[in-house]
C-alpha atoms as a PDB file:
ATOM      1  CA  UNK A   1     -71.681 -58.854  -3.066  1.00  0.00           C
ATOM      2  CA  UNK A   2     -74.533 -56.850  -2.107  1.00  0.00           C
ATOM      3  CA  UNK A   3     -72.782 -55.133   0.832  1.00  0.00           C
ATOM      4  CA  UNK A   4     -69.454 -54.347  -1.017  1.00  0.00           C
ATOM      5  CA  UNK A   5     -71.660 -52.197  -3.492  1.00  0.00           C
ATOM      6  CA  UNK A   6     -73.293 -50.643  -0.562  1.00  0.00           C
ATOM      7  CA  UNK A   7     -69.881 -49.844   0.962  1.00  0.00           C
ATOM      8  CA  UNK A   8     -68.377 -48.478  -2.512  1.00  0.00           C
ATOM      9  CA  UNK A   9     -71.992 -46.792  -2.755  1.00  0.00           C
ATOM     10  CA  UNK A  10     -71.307 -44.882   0.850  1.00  0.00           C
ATOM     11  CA  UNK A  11     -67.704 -43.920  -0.196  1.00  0.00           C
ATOM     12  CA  UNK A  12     -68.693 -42.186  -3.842  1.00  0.00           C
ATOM     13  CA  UNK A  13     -70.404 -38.693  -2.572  1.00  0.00           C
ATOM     14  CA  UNK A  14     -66.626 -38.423  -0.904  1.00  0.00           C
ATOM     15  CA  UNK A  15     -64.567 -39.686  -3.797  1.00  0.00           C
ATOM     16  CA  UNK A  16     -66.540 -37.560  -6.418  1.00  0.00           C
ATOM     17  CA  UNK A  17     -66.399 -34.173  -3.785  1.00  0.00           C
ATOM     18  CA  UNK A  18     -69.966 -33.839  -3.333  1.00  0.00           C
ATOM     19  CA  UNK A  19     -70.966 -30.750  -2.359  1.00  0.00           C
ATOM     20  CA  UNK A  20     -72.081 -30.891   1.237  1.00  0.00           C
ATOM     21  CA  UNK A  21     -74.212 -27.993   0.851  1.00  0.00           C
ATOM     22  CA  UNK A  22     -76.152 -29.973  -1.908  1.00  0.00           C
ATOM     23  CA  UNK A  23     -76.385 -33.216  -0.659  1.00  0.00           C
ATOM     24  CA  UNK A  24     -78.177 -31.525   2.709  1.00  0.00           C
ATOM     25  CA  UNK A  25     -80.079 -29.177  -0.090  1.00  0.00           C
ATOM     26  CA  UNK A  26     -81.562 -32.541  -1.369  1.00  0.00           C
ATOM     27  CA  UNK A  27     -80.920 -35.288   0.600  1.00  0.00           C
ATOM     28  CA  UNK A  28     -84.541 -35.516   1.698  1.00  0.00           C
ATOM     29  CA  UNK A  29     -85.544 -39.104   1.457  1.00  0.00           C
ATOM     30  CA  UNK A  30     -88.561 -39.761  -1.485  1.00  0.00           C
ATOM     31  CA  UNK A  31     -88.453 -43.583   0.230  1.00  0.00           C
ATOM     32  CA  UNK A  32     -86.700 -46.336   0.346  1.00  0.00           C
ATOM     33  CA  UNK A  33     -83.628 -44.584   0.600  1.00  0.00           C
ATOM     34  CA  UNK A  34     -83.706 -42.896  -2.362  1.00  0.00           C
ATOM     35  CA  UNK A  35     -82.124 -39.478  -2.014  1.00  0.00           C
ATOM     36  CA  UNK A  36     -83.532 -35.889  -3.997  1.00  0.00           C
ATOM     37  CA  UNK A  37     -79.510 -34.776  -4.346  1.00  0.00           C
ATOM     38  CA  UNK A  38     -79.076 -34.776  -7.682  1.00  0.00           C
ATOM     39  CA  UNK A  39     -75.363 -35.510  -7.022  1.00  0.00           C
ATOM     40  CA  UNK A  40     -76.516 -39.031  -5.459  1.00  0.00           C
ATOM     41  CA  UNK A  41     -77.539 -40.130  -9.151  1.00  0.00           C
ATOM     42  CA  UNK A  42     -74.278 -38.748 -10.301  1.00  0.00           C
ATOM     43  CA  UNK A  43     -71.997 -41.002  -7.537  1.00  0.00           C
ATOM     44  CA  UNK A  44     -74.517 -43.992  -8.194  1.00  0.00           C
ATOM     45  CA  UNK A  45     -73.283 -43.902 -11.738  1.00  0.00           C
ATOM     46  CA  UNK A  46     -69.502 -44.202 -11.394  1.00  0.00           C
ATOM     47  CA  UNK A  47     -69.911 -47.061  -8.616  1.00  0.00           C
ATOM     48  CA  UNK A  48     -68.501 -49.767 -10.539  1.00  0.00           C
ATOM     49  CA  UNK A  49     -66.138 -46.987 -12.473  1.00  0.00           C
ATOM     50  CA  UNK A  50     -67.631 -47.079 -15.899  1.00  0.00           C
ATOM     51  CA  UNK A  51     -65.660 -46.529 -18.835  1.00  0.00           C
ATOM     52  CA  UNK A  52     -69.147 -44.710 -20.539  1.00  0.00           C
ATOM     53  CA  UNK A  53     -71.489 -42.384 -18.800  1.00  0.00           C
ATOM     54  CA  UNK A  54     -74.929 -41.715 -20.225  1.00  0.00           C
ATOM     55  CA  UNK A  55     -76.603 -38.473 -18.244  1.00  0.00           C
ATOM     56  CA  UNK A  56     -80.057 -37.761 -20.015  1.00  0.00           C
ATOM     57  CA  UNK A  57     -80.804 -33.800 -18.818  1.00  0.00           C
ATOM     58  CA  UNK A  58     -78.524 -34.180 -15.454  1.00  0.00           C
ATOM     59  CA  UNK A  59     -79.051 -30.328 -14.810  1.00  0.00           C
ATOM     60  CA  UNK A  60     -82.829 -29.992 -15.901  1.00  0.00           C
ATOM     61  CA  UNK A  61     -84.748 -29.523 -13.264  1.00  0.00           C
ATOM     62  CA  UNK A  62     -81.049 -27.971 -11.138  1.00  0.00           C
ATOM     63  CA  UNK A  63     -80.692 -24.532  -9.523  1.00  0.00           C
ATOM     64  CA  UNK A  64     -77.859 -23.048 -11.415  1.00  0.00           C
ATOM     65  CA  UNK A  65     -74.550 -23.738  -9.310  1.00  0.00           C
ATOM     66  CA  UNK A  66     -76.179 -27.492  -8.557  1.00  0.00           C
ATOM     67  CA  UNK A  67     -76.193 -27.581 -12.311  1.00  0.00           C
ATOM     68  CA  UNK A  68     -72.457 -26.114 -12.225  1.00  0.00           C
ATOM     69  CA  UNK A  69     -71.104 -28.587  -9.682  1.00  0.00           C
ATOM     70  CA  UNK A  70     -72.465 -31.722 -11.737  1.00  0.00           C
ATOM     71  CA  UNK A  71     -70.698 -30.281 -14.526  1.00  0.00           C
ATOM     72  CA  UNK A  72     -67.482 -29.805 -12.372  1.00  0.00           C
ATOM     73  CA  UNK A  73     -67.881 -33.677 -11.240  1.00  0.00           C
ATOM     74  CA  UNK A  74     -68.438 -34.594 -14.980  1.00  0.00           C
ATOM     75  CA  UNK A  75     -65.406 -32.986 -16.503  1.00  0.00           C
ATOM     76  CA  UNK A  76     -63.361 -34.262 -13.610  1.00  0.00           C
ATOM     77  CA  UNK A  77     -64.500 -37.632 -14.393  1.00  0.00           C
ATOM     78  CA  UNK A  78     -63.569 -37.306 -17.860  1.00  0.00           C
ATOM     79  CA  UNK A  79     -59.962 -35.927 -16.736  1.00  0.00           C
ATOM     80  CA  UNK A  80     -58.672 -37.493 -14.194  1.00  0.00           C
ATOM     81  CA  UNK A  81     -60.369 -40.997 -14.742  1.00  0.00           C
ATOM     82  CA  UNK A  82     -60.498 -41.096 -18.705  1.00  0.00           C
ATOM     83  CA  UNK A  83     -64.380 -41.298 -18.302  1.00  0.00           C
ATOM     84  CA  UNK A  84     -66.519 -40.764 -21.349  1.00  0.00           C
ATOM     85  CA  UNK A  85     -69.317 -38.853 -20.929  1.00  0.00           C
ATOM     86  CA  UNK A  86     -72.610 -38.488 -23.090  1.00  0.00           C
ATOM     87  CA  UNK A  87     -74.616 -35.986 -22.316  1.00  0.00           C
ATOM     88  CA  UNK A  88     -78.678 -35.092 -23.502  1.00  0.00           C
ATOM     89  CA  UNK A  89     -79.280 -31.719 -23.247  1.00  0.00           C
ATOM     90  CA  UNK A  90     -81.746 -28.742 -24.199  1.00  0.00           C
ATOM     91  CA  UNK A  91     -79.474 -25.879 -22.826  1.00  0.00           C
ATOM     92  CA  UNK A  92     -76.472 -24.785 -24.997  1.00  0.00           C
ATOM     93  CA  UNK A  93     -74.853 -22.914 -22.050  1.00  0.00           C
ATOM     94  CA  UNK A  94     -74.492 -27.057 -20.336  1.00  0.00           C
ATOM     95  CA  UNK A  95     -73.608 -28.528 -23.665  1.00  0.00           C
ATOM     96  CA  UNK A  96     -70.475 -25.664 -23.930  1.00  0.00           C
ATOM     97  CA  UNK A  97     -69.117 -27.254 -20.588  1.00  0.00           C
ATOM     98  CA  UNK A  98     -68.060 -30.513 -23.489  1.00  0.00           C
ATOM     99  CA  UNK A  99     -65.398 -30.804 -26.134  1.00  0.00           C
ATOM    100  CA  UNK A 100     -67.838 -31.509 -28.476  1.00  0.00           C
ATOM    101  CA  UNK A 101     -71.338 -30.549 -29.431  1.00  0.00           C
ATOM    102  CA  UNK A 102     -73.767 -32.850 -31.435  1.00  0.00           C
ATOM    103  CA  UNK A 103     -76.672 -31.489 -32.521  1.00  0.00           C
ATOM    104  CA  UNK A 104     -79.749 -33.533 -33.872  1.00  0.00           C
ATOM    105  CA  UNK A 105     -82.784 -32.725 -35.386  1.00  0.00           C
ATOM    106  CA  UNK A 106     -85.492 -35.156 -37.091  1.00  0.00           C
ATOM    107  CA  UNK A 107     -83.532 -37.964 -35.351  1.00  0.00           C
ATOM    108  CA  UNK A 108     -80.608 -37.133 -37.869  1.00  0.00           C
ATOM    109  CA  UNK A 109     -76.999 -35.293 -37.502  1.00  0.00           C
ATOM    110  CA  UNK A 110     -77.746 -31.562 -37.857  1.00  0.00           C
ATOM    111  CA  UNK A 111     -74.178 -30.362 -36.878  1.00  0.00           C
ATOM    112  CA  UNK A 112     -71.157 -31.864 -35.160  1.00  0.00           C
ATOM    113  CA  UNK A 113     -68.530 -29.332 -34.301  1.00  0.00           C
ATOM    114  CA  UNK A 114     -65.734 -28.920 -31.589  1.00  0.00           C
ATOM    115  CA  UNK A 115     -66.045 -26.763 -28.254  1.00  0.00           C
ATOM    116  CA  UNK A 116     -64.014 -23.532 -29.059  1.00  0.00           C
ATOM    117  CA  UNK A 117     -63.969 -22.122 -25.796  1.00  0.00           C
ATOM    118  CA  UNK A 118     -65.118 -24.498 -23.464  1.00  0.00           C
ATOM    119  CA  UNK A 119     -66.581 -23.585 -20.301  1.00  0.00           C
ATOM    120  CA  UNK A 120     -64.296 -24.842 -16.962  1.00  0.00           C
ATOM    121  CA  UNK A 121     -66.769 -25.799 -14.213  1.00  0.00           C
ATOM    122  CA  UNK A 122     -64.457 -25.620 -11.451  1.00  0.00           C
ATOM    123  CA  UNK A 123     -63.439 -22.457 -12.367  1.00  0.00           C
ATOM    124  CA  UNK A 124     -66.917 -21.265 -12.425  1.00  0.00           C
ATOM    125  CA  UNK A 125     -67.676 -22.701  -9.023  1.00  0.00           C
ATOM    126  CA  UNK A 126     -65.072 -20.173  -7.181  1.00  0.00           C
ATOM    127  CA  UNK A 127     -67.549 -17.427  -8.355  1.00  0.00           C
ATOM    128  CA  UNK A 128     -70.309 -18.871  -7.877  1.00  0.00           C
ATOM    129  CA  UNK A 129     -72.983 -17.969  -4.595  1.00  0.00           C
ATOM    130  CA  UNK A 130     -73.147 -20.698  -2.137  1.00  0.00           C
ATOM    131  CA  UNK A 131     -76.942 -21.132  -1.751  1.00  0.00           C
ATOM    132  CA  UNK A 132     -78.482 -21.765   1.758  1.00  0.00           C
ATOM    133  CA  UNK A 133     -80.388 -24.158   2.359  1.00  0.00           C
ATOM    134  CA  UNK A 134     -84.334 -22.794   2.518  1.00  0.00           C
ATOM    135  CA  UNK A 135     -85.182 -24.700   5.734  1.00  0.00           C
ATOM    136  CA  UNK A 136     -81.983 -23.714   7.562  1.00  0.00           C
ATOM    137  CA  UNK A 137     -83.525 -19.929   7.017  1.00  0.00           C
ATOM    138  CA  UNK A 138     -86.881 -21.123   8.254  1.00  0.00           C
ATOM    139  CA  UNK A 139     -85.401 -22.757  11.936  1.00  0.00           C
ATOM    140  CA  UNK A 140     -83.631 -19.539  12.352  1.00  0.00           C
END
């Protein structure tokens, strides 16, 4: 059992188009085989192809076409797979990447509204720098 998970583990950066540029941004080991890449935690989470996704602040602590590509993987997911996605975030120009926005405030419903012109990650990406890696700059 355990090795079929690690299998479908090793085949989700490919499945969900991981960013090779990221995943050797952040793919510096913190131990124990845990992996920095931000997108890791994303492929982790559609492993055993969840019908709900819960991402608490997935592009926090992101540079800002990391935090694009997650999007890009999210609204895929919702797409092509029929994946529901909810996200937690601080930063209204993330939360206009969604259909819908849910604001809270005092732990209660301060506005719920549709997306008007939602944002389309992908899109996005094609304009988007690709950043080098800071310790490719430093062997050079």
């Amino acid at each position: 059992m355990r090795r079929a998970a690690e299998t479908r583990v090793g085949l989700v950066p490919e499945r969900a188009s991981l960013s090779t540029a990221c995943v050797q941004r952040h793919s510096r080991p913190l131990g124990r085989g845990v992996s920095r890449c931000p997108l890791y935690a994303v492929a982790r989470s559609i492993v055993n192809n969840p019908a709900l996704i819960l991402a608490d602040e997935p592009t926090g602590n992101l540079d800002s076409r990391t935090s694009v590509e997650v999007m890009e993987i999210f609204q895929r997911l919702n797409r092509e797979r029929g994946i529901t996605l909810v996200l937690v975030t601080h930063e209204p120009d993330i939360a206009e990447y969604a259909d819908r926005v849910i604001v809270f405030k005092d732990g209660k419903i301060k506005s719920d509204r549709p997306v008007e012109h939602r944002r389309n990650a992908a899109e996005e990406l094609k304009n988007l720098p690709i950043i080098e890696d800071e310790d490719e700059d430093e062997e050079s």
